[in-house]
C-alpha atoms as a PDB file:
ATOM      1  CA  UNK A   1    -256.790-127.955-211.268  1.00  0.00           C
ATOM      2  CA  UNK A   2    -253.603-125.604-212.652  1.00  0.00           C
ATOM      3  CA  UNK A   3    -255.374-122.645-210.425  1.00  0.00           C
ATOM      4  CA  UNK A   4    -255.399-124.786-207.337  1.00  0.00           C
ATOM      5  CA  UNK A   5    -251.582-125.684-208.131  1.00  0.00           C
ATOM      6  CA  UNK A   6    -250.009-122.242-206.593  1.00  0.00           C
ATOM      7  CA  UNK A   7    -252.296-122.101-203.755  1.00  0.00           C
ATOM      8  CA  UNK A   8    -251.267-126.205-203.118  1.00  0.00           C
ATOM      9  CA  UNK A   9    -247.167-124.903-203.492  1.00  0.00           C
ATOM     10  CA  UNK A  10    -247.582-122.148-200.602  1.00  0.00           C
ATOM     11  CA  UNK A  11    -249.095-124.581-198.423  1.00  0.00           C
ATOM     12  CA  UNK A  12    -246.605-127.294-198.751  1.00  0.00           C
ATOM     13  CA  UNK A  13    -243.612-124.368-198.401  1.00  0.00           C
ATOM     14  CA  UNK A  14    -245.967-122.861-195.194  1.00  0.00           C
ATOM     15  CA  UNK A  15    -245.494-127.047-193.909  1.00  0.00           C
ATOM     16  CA  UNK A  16    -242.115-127.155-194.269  1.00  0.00           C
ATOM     17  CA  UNK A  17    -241.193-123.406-192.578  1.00  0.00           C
ATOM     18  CA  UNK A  18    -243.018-124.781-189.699  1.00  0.00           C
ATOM     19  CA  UNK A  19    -240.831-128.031-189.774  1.00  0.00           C
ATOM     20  CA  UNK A  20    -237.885-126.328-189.924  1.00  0.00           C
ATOM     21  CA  UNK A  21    -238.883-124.015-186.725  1.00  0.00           C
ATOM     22  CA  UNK A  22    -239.758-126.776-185.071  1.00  0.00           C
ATOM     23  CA  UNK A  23    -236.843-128.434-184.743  1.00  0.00           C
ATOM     24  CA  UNK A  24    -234.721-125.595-184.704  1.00  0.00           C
ATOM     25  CA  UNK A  25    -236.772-123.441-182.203  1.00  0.00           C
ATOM     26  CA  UNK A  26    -235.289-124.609-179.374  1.00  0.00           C
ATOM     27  CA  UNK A  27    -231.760-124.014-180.729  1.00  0.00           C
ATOM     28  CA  UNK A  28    -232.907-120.367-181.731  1.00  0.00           C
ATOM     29  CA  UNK A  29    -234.231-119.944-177.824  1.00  0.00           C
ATOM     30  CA  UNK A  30    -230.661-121.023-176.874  1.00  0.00           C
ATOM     31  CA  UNK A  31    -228.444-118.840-178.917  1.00  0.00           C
ATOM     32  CA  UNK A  32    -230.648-115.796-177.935  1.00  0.00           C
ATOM     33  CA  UNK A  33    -228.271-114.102-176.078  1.00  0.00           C
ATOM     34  CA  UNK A  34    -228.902-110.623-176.783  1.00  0.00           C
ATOM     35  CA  UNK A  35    -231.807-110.671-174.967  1.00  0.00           C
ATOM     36  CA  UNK A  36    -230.081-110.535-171.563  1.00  0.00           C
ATOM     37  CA  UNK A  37    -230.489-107.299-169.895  1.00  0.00           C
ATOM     38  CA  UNK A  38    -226.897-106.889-169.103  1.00  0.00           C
ATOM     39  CA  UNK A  39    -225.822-107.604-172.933  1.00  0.00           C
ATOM     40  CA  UNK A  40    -227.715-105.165-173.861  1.00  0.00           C
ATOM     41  CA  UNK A  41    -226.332-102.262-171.275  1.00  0.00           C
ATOM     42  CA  UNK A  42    -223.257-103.292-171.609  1.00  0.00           C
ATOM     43  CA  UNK A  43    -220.680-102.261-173.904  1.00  0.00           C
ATOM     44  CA  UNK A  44    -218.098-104.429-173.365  1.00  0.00           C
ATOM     45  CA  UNK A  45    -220.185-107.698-173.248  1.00  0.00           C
ATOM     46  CA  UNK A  46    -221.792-106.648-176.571  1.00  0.00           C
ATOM     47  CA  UNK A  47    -218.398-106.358-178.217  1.00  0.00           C
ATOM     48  CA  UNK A  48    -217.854-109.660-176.841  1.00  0.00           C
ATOM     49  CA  UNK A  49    -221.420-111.898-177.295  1.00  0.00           C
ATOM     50  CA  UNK A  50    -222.582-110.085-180.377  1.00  0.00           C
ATOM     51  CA  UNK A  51    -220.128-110.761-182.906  1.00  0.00           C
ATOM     52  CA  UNK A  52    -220.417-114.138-182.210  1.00  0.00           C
ATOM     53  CA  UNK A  53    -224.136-114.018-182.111  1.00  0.00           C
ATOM     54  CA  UNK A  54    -224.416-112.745-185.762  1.00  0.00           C
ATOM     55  CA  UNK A  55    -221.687-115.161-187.257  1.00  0.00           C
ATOM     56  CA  UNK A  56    -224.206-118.201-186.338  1.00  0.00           C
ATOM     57  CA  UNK A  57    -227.422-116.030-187.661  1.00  0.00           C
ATOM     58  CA  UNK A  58    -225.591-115.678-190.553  1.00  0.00           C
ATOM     59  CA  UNK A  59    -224.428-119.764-190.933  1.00  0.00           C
ATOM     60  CA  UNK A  60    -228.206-120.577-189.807  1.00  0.00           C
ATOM     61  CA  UNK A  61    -230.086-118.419-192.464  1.00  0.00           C
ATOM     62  CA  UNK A  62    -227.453-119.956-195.008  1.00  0.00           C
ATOM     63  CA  UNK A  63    -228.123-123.226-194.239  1.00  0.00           C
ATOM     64  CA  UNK A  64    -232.171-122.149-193.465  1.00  0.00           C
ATOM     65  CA  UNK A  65    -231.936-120.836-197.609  1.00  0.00           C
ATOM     66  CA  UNK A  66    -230.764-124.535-198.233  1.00  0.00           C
ATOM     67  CA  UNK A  67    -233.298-126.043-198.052  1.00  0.00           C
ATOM     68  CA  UNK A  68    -235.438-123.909-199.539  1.00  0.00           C
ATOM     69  CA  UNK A  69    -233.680-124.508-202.740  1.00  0.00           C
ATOM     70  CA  UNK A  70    -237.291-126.057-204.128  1.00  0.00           C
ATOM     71  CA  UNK A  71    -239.272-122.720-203.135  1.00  0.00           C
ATOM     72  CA  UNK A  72    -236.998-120.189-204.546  1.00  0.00           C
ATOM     73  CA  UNK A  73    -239.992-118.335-206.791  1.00  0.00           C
ATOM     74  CA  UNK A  74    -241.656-118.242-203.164  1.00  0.00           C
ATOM     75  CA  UNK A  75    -238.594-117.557-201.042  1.00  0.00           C
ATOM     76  CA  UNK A  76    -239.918-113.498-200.092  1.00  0.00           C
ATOM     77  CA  UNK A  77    -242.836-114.800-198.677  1.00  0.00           C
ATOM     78  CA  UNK A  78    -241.695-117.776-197.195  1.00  0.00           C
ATOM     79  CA  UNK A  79    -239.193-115.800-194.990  1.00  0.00           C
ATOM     80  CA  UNK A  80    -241.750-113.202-194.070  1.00  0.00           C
ATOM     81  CA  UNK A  81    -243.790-116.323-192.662  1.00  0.00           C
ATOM     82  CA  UNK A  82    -240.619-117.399-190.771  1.00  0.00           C
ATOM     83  CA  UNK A  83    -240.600-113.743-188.847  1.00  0.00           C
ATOM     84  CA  UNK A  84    -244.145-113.596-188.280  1.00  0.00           C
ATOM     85  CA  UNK A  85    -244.352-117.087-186.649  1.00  0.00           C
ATOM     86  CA  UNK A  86    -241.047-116.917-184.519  1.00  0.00           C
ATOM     87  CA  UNK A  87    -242.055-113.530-183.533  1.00  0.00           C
ATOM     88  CA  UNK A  88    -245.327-114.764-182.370  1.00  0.00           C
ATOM     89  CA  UNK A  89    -243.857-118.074-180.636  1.00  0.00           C
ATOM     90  CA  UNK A  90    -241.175-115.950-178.293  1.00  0.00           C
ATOM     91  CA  UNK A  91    -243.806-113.476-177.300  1.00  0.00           C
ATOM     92  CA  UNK A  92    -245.924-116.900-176.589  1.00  0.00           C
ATOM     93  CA  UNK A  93    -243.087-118.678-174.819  1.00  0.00           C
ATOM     94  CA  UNK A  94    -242.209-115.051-172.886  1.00  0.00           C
ATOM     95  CA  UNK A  95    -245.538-114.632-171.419  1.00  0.00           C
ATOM     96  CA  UNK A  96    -245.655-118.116-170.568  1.00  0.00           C
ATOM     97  CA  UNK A  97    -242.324-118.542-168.421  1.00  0.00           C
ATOM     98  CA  UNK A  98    -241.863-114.632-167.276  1.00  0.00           C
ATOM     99  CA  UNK A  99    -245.761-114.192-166.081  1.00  0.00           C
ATOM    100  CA  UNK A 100    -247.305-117.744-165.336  1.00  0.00           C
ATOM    101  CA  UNK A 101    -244.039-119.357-163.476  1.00  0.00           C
ATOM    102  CA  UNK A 102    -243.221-115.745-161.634  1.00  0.00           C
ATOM    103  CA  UNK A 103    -239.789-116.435-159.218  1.00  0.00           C
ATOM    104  CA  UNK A 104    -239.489-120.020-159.594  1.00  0.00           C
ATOM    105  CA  UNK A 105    -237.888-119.186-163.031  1.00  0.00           C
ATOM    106  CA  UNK A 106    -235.230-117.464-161.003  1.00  0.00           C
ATOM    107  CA  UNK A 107    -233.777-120.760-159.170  1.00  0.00           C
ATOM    108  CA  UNK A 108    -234.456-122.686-162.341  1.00  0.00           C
ATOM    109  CA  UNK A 109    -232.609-120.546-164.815  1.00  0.00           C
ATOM    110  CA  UNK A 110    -229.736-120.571-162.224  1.00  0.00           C
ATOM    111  CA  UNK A 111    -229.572-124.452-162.257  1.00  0.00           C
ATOM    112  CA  UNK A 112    -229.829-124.249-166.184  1.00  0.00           C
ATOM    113  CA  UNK A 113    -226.878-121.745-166.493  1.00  0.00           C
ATOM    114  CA  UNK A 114    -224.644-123.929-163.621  1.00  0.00           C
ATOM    115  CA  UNK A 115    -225.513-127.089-166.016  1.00  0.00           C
ATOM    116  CA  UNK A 116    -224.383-125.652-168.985  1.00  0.00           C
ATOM    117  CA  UNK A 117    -221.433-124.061-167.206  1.00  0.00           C
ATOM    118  CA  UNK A 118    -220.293-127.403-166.294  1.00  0.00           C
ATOM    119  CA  UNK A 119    -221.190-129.319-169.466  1.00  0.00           C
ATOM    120  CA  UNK A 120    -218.588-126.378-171.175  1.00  0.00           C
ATOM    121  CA  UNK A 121    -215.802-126.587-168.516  1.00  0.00           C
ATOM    122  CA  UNK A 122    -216.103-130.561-169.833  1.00  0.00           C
ATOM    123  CA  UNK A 123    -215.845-129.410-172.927  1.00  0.00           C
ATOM    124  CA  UNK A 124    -212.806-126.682-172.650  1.00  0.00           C
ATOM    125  CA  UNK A 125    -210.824-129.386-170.983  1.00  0.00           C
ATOM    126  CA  UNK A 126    -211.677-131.557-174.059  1.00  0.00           C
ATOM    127  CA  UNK A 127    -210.677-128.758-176.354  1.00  0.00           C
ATOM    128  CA  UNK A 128    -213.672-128.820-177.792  1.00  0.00           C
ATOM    129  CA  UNK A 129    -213.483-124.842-178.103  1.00  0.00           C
ATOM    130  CA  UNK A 130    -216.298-123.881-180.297  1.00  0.00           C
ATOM    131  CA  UNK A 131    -219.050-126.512-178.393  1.00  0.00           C
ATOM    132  CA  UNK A 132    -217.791-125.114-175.338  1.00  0.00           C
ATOM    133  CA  UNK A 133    -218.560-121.721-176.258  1.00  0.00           C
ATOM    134  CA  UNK A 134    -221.431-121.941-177.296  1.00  0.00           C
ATOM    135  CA  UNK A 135    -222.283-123.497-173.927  1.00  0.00           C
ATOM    136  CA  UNK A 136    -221.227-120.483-172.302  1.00  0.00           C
ATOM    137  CA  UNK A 137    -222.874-118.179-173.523  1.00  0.00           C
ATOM    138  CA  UNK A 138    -225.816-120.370-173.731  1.00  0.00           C
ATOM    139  CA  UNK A 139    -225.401-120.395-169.864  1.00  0.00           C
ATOM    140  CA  UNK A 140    -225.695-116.773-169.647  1.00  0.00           C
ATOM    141  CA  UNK A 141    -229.398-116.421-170.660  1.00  0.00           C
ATOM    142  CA  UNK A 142    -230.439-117.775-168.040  1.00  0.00           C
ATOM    143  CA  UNK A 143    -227.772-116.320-165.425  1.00  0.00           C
ATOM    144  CA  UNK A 144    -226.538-113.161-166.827  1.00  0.00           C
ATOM    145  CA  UNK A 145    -224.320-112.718-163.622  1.00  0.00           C
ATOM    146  CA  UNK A 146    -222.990-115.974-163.890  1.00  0.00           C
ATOM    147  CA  UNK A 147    -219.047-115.156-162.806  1.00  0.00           C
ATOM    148  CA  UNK A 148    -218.071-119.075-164.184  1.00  0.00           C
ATOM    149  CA  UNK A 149    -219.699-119.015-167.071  1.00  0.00           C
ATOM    150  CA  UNK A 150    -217.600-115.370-167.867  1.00  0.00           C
ATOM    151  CA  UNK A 151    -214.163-117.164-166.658  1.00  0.00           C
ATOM    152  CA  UNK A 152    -214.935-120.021-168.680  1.00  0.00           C
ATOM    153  CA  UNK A 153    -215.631-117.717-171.879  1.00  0.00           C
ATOM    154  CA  UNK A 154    -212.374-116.193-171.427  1.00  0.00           C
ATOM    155  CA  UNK A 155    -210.430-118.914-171.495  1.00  0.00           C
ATOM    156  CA  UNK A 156    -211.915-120.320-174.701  1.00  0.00           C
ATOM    157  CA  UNK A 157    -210.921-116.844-176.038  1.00  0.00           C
ATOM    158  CA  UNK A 158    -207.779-116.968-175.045  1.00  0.00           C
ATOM    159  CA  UNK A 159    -206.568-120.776-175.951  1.00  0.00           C
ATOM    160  CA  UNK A 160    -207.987-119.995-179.154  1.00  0.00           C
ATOM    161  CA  UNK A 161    -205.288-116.634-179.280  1.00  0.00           C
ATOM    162  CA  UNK A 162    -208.197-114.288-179.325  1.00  0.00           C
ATOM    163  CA  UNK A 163    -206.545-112.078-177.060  1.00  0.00           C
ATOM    164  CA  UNK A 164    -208.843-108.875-177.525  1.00  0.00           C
ATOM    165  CA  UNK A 165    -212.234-111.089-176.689  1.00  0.00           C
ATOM    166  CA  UNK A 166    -210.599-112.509-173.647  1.00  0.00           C
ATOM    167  CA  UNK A 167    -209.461-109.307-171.730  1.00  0.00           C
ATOM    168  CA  UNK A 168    -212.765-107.590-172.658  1.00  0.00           C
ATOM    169  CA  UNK A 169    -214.886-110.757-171.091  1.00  0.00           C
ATOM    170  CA  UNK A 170    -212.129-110.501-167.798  1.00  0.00           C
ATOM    171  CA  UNK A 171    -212.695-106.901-167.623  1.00  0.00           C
ATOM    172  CA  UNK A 172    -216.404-107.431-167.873  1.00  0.00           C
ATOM    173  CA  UNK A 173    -216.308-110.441-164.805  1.00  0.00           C
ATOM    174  CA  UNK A 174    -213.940-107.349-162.704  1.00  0.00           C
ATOM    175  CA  UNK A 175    -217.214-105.274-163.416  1.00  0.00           C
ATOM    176  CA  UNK A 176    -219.163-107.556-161.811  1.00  0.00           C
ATOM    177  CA  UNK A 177    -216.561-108.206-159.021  1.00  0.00           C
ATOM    178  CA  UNK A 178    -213.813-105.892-158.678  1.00  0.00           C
ATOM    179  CA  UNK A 179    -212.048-108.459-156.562  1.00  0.00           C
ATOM    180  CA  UNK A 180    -212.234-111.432-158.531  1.00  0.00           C
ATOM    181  CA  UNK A 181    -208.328-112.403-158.094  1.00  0.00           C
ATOM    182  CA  UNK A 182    -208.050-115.051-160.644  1.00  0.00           C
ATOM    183  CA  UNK A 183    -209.469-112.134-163.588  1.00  0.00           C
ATOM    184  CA  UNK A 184    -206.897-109.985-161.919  1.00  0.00           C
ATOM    185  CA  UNK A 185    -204.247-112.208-162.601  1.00  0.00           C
ATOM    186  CA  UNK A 186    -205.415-113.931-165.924  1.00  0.00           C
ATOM    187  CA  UNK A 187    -204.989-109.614-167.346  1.00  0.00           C
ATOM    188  CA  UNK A 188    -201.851-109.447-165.075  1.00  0.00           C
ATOM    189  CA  UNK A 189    -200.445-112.604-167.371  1.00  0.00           C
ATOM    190  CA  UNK A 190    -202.186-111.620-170.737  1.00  0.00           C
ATOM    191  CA  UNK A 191    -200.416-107.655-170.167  1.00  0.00           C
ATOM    192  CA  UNK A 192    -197.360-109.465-169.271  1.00  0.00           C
ATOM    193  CA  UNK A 193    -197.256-111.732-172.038  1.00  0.00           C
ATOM    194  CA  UNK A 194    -197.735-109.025-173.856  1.00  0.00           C
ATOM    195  CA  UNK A 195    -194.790-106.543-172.632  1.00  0.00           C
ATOM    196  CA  UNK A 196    -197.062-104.562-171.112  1.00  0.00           C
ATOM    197  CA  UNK A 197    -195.164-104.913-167.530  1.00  0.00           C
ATOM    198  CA  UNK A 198    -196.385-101.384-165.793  1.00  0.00           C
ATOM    199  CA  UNK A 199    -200.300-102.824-166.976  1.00  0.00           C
ATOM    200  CA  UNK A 200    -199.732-106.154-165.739  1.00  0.00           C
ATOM    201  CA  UNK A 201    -197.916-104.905-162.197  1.00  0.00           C
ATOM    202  CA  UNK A 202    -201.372-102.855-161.596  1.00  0.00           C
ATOM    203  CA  UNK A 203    -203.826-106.132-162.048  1.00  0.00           C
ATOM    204  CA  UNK A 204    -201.224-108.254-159.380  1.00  0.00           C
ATOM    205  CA  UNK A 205    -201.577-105.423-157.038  1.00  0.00           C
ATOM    206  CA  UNK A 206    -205.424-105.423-157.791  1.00  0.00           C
ATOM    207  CA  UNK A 207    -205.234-109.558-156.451  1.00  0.00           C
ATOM    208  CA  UNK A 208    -202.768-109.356-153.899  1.00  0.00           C
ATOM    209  CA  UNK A 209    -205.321-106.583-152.697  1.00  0.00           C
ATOM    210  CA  UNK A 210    -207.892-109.521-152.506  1.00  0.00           C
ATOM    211  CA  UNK A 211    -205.468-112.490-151.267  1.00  0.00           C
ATOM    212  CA  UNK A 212    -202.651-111.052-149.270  1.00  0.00           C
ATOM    213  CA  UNK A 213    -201.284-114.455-148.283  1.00  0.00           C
ATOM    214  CA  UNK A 214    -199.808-115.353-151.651  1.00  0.00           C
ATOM    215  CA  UNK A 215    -195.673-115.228-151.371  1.00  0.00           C
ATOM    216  CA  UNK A 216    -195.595-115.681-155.213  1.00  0.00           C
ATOM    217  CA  UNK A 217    -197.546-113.000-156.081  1.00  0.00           C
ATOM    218  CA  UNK A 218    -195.361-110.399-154.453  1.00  0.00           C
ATOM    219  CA  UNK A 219    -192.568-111.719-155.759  1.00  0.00           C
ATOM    220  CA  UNK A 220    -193.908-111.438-159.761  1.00  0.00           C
ATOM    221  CA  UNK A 221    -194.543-107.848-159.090  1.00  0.00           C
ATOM    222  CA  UNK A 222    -190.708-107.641-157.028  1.00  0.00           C
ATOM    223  CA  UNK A 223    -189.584-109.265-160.116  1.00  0.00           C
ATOM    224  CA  UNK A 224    -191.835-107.153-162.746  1.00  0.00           C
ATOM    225  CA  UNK A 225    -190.897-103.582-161.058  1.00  0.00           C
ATOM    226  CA  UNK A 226    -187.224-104.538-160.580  1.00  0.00           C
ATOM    227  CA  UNK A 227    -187.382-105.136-164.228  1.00  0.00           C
ATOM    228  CA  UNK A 228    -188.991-101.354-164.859  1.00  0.00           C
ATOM    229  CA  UNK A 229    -186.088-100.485-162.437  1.00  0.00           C
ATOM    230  CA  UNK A 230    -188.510 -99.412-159.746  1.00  0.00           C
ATOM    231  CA  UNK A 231    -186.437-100.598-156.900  1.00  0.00           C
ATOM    232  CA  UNK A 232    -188.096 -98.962-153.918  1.00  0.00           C
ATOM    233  CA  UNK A 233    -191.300-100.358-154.648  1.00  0.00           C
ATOM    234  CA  UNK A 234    -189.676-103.716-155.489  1.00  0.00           C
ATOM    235  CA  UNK A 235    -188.121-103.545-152.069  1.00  0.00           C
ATOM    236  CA  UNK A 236    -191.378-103.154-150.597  1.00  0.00           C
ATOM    237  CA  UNK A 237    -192.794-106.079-152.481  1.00  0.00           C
ATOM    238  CA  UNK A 238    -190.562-108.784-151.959  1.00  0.00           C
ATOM    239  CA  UNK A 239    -190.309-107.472-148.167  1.00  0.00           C
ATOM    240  CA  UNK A 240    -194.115-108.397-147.967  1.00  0.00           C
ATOM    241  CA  UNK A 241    -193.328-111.841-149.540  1.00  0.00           C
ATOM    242  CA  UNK A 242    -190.875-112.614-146.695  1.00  0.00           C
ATOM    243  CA  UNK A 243    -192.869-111.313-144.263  1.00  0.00           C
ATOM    244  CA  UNK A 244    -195.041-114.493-145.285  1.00  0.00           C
ATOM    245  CA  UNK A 245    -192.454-116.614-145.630  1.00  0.00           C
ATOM    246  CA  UNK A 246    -189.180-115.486-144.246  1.00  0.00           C
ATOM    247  CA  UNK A 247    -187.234-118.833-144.885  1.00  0.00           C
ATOM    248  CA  UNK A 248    -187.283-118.926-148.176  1.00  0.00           C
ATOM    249  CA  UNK A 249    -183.959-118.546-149.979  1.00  0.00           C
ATOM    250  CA  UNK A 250    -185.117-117.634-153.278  1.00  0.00           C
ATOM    251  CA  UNK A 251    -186.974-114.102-151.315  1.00  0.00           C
ATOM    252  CA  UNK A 252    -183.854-113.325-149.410  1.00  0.00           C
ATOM    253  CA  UNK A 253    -182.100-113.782-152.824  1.00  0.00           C
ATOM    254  CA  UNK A 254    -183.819-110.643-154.016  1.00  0.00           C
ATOM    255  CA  UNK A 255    -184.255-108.656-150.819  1.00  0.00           C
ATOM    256  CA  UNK A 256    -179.870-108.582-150.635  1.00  0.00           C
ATOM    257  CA  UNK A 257    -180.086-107.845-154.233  1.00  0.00           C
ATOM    258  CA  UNK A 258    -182.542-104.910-154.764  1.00  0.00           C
ATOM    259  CA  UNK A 259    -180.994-103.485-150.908  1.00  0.00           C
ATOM    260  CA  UNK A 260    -177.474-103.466-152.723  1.00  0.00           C
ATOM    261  CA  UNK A 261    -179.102-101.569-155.567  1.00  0.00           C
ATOM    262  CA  UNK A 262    -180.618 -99.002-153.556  1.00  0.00           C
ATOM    263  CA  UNK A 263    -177.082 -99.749-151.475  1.00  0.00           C
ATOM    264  CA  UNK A 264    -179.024-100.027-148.347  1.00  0.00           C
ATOM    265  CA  UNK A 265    -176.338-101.948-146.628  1.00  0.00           C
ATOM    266  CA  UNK A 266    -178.375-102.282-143.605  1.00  0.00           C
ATOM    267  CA  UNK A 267    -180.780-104.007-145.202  1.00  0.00           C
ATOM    268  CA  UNK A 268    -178.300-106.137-147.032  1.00  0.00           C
ATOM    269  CA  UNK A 269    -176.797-107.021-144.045  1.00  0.00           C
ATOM    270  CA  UNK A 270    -179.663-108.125-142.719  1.00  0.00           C
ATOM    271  CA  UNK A 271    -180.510-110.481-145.513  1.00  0.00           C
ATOM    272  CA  UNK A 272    -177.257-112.136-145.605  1.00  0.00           C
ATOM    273  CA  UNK A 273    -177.390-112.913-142.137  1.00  0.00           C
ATOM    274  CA  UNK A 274    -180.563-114.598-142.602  1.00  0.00           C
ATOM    275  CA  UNK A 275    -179.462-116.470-146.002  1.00  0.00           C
ATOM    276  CA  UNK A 276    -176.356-117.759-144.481  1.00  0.00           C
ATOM    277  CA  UNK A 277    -178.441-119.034-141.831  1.00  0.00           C
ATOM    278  CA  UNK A 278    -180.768-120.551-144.383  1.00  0.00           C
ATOM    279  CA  UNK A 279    -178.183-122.396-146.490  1.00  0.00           C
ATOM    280  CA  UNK A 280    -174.915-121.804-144.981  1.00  0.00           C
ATOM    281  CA  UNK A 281    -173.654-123.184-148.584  1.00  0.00           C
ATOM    282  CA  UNK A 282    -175.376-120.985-151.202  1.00  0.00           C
ATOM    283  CA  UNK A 283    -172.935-120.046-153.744  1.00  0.00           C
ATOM    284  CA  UNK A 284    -174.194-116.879-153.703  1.00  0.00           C
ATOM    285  CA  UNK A 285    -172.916-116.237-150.168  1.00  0.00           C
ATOM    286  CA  UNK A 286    -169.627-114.808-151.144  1.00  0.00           C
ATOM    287  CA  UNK A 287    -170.549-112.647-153.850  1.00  0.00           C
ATOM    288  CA  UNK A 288    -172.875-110.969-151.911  1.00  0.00           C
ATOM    289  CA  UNK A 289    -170.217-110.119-149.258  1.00  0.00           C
ATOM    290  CA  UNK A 290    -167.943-108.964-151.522  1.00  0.00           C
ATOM    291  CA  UNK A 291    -170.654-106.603-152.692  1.00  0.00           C
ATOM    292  CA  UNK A 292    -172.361-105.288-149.301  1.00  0.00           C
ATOM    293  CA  UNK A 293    -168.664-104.433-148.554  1.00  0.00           C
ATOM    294  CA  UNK A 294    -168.078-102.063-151.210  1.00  0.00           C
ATOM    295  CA  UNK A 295    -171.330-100.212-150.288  1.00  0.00           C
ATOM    296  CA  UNK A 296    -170.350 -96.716-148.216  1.00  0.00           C
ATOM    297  CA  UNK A 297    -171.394 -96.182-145.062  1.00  0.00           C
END
């Protein structure tokens, strides 16, 4: 009976592995992330997925060693079990989906990835950061291209003041599509935020490129290269936002100012006229008189 009594402990520990990956399979298949093609070919996305990848391996196996507490004596073999049996389940579960189901996995993956994608935006908007996350990148085994699921990544990086994480998964989304204007402008924001002003002016550009109808986006690049005291350019700029809309006061404002800078007094002319037939009362009026008058002809 005492020689039977090792054999009966390995078979109880085998019984309880197998519990364990049972229930947690499907969370393993989930988190899998670095399986995706485009993870693994790409640097930028590794930087970004894989360090968060092995901070939950590492919190799973600690919590997997747990419960083993009452095997310790049989822990080596135990976990050797555990690699032989999940390795053999995802090449199982691989040749089932990827062979036997052929393109329909395609359109179903896609529907997976926009579910998850949507569960997360729920999520982010709850400020549920790290469920939300996790959602994300979820979403991206089954749609690595998903643009959404990238946007949505970045901005859990970025409320959570992980700066460096969120311009790498933006930069990754402009690989995908150069003229994705809300990742140009997210980096324009996150370089201007962070004094960066020349950076930031170049990612604006990069979305007024894709939307040329936005007023306000020539006018943060006016305002950002009249800071850098790059007037011409500036000129140009806030020219193009009156050009869309030549009424408003607040773009004449800055096309008098930057032409009496570059003491264009043509220009300024110009603009005066057009705010005193705006707002015949601006404050402003006079001042700007007094100063196209003192340009030289």
């Amino acid at each position: 009976m005492l020689n039977i009594l090792p054999f009966i402990l390995i078979i109880l520990s085998l019984v309880v592995i197998i519990f364990v990956i049972v229930r947690k399979y499907p969370q393993l298949l989930l988190l899998d992330v670095e399986t995706l093609p485009e993870i693994k070919t790409a640097r930028s996305k590794n930087r970004i997925i894989m360090r968060k990848s092995e901070q939950r391996e590492k919190q799973y196996y600690a919590n997997f060693k747990n419960k083993l507490t009452p095997f310790v004596k049989l822990l080596k073999k135990i976990q050797l079990a555990f690699r032989i049996l999940v390795g053999k389940v995802e090449r199982k579960a691989g040749d089932k989906h990827d062979i036997t189901e052929g393109y329909s996995v395609t359109k179903e993956k896609v529907i997976t990835s926009k579910g998850l994608v949507k569960d997360a935006q729920n999520d982010l908007e709850q400020e549920d950061y790290p469920t939300a996350e996790k959602k994300f990148l979820a979403s991206l085994k089954y749609d690595s291209k998903n643009k959404e699921a990238y946007r949505g990544l970045a901005a859990v990086y970025y409320a959570q003041n992980q700066v460096t994480e969120a311009k790498e998964t933006y930069n990754f989304l402009l690989q995908l599509d150069p003229d994705d204007e809300d990742a140009n402008v997210k980096l324009g924001e996150i370089y201007e935020e962070e004094g960066n002003k020349e950076t930031a002016v170049g990612y604006y550009q990069q979305a007024v490129l894709t939307n040329p109808n936005n007023p306000e986006r020539f006018l943060k690049i006016h305002d950002l290269l009249f800071y850098l005291k790059h007037y011409e350019t500036a000129l140009e700029a806030i020219q193009q936002a009156l050009d869309i809309e030549p009424q408003n006061p607040r773009y004449v404002d800055n096309f008098i100012e930057t032409s009496i800078i570059l003491k264009r007094k043509d220009l300024a002319e110009e603009g005066y006229k057009q705010l005193r037939m705006i707002n015949p009362d601006n404050q402003k009026l006079e001042i700007f008189r007094q100063r196209i008058d003192e340009i030289k002809d």
